[in-house]
N, C-alpha and C. Protein backbone atom coordinates (compact mmCIF):
# COMPACT_ATOMS: atom_id res chain seq x y z
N UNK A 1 118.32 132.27 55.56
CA UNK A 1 118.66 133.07 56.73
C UNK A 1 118.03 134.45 56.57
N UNK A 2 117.07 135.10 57.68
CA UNK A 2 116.71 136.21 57.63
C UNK A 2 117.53 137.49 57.81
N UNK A 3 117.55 138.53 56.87
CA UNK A 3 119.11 139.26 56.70
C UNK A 3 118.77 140.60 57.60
N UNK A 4 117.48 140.27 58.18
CA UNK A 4 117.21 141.40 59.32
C UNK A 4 117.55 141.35 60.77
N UNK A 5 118.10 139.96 60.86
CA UNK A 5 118.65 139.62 62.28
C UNK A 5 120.16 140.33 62.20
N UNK A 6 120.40 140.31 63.50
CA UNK A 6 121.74 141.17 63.90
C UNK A 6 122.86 140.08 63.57
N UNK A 7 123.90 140.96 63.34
CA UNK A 7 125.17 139.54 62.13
C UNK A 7 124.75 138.54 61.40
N UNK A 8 123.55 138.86 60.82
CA UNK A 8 123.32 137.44 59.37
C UNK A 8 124.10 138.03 58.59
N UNK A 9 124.55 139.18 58.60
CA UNK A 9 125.24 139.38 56.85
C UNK A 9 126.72 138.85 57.29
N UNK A 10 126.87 139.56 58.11
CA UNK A 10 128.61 138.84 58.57
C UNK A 10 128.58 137.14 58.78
N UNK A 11 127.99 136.65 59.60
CA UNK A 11 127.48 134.95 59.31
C UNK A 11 127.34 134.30 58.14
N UNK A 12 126.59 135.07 57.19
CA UNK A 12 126.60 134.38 55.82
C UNK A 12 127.67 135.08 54.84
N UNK A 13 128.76 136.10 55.38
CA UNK A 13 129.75 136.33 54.67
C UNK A 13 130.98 135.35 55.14
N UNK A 14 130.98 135.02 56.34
CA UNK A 14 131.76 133.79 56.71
C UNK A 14 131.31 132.46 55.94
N UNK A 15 130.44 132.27 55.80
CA UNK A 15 129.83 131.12 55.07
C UNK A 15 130.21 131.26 53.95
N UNK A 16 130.13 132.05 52.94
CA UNK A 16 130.36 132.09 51.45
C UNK A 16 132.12 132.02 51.41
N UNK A 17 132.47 132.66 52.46
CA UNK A 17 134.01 132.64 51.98
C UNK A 17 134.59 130.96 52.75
N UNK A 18 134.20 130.59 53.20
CA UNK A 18 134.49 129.18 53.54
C UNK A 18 133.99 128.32 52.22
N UNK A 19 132.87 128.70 52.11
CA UNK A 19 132.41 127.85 50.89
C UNK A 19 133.51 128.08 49.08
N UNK A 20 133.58 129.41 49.14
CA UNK A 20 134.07 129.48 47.86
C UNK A 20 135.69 130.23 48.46
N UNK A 21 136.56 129.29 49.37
CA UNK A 21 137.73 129.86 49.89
C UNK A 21 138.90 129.25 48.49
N UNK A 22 138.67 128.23 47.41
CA UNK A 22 139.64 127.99 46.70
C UNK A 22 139.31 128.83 45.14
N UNK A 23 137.89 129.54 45.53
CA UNK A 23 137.62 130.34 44.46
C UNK A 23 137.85 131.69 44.69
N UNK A 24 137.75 132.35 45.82
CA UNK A 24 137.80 133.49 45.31
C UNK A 24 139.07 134.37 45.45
N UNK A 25 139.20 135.03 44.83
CA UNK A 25 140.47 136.13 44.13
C UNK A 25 141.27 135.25 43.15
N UNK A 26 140.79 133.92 42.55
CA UNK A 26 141.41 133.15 41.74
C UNK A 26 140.25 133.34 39.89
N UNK A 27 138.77 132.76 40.40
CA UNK A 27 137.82 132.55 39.43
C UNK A 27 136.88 133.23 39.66
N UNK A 28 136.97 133.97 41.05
CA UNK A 28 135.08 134.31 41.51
C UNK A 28 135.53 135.75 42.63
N UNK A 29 134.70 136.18 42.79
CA UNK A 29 134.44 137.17 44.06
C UNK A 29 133.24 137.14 44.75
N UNK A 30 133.03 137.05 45.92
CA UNK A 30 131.99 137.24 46.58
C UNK A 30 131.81 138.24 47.91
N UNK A 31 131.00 138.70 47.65
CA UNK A 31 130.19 140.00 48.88
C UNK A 31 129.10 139.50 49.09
N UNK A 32 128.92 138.94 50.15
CA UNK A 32 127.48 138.93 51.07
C UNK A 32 126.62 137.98 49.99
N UNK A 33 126.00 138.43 49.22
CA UNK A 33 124.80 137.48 48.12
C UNK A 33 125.23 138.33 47.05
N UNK A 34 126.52 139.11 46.63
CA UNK A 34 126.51 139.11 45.39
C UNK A 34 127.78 138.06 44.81
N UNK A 35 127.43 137.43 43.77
CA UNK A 35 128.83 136.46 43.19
C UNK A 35 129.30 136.68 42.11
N UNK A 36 130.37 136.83 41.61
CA UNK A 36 130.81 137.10 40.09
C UNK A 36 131.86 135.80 40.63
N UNK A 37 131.91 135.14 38.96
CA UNK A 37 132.45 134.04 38.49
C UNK A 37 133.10 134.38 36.88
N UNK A 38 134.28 134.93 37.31
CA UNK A 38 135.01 135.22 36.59
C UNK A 38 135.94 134.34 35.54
N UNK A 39 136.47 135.30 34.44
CA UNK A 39 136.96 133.80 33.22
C UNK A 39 137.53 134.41 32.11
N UNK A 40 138.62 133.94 31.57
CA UNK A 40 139.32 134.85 30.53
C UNK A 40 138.98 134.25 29.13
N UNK A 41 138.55 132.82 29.33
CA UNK A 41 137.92 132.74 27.95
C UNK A 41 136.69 131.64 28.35
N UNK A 42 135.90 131.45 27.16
CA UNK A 42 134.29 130.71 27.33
C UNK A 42 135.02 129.43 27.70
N UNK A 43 135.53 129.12 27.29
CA UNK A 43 136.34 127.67 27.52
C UNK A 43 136.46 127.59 29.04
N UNK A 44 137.49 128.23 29.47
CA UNK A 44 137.45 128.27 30.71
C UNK A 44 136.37 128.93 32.18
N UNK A 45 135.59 130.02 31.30
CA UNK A 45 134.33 129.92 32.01
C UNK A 45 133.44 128.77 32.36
N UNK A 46 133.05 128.52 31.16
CA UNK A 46 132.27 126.75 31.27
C UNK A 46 133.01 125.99 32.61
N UNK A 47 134.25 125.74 32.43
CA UNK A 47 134.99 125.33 33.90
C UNK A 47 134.75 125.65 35.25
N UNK A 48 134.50 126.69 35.14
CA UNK A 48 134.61 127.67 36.84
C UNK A 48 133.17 127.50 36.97
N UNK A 49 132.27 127.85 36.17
CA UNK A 49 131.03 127.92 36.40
C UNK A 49 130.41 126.56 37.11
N UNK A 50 131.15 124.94 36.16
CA UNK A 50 130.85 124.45 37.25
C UNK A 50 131.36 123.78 38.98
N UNK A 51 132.13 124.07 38.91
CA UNK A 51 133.16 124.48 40.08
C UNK A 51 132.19 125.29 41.02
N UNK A 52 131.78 126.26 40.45
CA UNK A 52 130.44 127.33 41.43
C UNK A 52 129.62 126.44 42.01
N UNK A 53 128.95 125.78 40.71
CA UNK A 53 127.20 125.17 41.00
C UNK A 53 127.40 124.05 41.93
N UNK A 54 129.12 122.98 41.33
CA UNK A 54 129.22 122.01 42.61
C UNK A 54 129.44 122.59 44.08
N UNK A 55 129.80 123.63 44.33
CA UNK A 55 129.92 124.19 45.20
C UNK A 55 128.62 124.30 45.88
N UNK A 56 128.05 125.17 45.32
CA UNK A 56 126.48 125.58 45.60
C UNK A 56 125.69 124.07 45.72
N UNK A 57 125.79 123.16 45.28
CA UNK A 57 124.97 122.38 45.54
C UNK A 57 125.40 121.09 46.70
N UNK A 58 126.63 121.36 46.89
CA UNK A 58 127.29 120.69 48.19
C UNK A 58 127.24 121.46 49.51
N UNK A 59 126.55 122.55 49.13
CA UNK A 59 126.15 123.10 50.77
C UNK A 59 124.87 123.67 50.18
N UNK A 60 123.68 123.07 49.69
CA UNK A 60 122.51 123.27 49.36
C UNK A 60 122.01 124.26 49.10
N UNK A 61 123.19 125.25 48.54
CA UNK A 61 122.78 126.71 48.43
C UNK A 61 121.81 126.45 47.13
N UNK A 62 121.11 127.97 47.05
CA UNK A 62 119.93 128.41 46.17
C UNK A 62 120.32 129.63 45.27
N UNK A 63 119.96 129.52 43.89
CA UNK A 63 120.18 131.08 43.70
C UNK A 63 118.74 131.79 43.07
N UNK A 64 118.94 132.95 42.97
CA UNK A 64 117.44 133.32 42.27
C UNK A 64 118.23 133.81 40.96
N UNK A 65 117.18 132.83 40.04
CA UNK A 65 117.08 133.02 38.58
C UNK A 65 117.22 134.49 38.22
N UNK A 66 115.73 135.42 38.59
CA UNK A 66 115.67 136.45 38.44
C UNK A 66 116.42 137.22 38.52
N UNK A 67 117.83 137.19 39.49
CA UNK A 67 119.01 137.86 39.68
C UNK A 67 119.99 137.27 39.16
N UNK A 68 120.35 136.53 38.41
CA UNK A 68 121.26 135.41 37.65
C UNK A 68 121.60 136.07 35.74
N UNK A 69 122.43 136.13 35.94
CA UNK A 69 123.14 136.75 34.42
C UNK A 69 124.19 136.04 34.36
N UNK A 70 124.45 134.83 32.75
CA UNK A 70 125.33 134.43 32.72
C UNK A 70 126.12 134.79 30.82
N UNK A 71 127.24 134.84 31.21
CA UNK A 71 128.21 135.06 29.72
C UNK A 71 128.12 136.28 29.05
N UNK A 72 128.34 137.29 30.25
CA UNK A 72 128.42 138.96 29.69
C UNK A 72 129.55 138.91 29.70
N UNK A 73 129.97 139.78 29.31
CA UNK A 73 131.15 140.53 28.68
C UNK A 73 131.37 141.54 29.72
N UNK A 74 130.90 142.78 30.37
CA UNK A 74 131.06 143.02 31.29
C UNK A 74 129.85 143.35 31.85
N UNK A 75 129.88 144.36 33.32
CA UNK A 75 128.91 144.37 34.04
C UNK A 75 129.28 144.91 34.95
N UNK A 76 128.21 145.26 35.99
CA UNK A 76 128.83 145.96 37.72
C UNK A 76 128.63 145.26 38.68
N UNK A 77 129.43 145.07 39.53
CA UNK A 77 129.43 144.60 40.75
C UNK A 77 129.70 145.52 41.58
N UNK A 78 129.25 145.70 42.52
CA UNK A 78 129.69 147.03 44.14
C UNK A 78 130.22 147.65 43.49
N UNK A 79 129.29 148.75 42.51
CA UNK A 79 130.01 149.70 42.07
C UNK A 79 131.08 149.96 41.16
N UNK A 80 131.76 148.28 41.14
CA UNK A 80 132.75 148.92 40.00
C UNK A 80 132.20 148.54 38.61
N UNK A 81 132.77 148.29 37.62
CA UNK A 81 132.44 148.02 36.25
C UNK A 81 133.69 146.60 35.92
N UNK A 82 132.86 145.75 35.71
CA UNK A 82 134.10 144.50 35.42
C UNK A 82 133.42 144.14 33.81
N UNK A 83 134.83 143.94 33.02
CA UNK A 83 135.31 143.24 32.26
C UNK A 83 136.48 142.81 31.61
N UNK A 84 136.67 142.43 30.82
CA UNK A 84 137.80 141.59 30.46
C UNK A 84 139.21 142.27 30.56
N UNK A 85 139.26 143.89 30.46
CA UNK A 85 140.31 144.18 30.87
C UNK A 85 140.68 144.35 32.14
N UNK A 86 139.83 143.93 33.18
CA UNK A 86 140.04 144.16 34.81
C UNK A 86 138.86 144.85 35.32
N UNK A 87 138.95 145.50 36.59
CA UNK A 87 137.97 146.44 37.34
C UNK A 87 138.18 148.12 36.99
N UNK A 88 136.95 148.32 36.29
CA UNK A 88 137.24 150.00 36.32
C UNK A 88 136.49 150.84 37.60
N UNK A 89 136.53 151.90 37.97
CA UNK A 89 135.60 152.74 38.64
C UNK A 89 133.95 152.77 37.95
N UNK A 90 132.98 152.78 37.90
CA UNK A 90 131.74 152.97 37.81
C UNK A 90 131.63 154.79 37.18
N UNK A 91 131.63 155.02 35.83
CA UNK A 91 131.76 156.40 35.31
C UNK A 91 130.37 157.03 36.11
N UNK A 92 129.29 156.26 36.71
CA UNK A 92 128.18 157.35 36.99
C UNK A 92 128.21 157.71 38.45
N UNK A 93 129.22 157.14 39.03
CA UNK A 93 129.68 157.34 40.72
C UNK A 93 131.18 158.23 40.98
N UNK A 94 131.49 158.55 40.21
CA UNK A 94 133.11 159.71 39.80
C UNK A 94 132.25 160.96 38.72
N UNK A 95 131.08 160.77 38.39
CA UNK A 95 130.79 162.17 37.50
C UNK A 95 130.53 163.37 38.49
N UNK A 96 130.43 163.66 39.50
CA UNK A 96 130.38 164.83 40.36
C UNK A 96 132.14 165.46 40.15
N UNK A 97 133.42 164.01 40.43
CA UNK A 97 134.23 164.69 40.44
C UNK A 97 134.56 165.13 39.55
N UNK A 98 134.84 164.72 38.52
CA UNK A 98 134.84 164.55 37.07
C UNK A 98 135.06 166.16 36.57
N UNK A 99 133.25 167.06 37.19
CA UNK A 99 132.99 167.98 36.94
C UNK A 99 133.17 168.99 37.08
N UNK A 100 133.92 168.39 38.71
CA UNK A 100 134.27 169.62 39.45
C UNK A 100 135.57 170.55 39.14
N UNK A 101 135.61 171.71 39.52
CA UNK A 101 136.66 172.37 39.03
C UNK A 101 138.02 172.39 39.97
N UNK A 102 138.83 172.43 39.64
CA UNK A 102 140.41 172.06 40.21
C UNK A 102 140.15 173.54 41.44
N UNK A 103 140.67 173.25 42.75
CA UNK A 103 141.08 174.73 43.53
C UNK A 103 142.02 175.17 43.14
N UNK A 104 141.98 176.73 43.60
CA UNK A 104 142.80 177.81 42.80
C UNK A 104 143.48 177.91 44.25
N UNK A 105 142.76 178.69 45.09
CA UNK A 105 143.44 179.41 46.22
C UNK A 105 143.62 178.26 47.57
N UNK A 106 144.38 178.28 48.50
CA UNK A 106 144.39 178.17 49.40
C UNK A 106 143.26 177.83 50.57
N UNK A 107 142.02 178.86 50.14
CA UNK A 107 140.75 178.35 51.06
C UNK A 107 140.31 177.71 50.07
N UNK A 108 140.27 177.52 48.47
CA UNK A 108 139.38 176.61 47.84
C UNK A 108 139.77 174.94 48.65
N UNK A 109 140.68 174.91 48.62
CA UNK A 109 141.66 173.30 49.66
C UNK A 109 140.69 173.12 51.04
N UNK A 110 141.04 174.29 51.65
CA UNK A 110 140.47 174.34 53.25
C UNK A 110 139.22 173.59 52.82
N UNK A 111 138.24 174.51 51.70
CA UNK A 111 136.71 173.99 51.86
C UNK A 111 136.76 172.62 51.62
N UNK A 112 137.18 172.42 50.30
CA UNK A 112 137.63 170.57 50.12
C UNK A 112 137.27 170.02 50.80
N UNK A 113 139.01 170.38 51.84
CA UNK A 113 139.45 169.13 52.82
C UNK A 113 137.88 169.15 54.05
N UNK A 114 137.74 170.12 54.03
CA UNK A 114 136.37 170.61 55.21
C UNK A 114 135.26 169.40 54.97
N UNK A 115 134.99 170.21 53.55
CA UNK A 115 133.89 169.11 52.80
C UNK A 115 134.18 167.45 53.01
N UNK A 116 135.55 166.62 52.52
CA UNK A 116 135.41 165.22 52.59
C UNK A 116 135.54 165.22 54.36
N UNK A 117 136.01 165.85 55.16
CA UNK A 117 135.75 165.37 56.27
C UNK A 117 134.60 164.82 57.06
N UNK A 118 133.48 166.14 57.05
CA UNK A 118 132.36 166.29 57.12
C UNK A 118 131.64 164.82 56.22
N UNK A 119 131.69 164.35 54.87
CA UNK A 119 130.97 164.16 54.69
C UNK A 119 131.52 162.48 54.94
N UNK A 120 132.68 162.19 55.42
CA UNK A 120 132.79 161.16 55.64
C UNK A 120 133.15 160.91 57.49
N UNK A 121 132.17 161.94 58.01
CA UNK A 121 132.23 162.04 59.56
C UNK A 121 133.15 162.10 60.15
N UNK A 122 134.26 162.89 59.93
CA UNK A 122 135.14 163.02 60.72
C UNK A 122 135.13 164.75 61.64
């Protein structure tokens, strides 16, 4: 499916969650063409993983190798950082706040609140 047509991403996000609807928030997550196939031990990874591929290959899906990483320990997905203890925040997408210094006064707030408005268009 060409992902430059108008609603292919929403079309093929309906598709993936129909396809992997008994997997995901159980073994797997999926966004659009990214997939994590999640697992608390190798034992039970080996399981899920093929649970995925029968999946994938009962609706003739494809994956690219080149983008394919299997049996990390952790990693990022949309930003966050996953591994075995759960989802963290992404430390290189929170280092602005991180840095920033706490407001003192009253207009330091105003600018703040000014600032996330603005920068999230309101």
């Amino acid at each position: 499916m060409p992902f430059g047509l108008k609603n292919a991403g929403a079309t093929y996000q309906r598709l993936v969650n129909r396809i992997f609807a008994r997997q995901i928030g159980e073994n797997m997550e999926v966004y659009v063409d990214d997939m994590l196939t999640k697992s608390t031990t190798a034992e039970k990874h080996t399981e899920d993983l093929k649970e995925t591929f029968d999946a994938l290959r009962k609706y003739q899906m494809k994956l690219n190798p080149s983008k394919c990483v299997f049996g990390v320990p952790s990693g990022r997905f949309l930003g966050f950082q996953v591994h075995q203890r759960g989802i963290e925040v992404n430390p290189e997408k929170i280092k602005a706040l991180e840095g920033m210094a706490s407001p003192k006064t009253l207009k330091d707030v105003q600018r703040l609140t000014d600032a996330s408005r603005r920068s999230i268009g309101l």
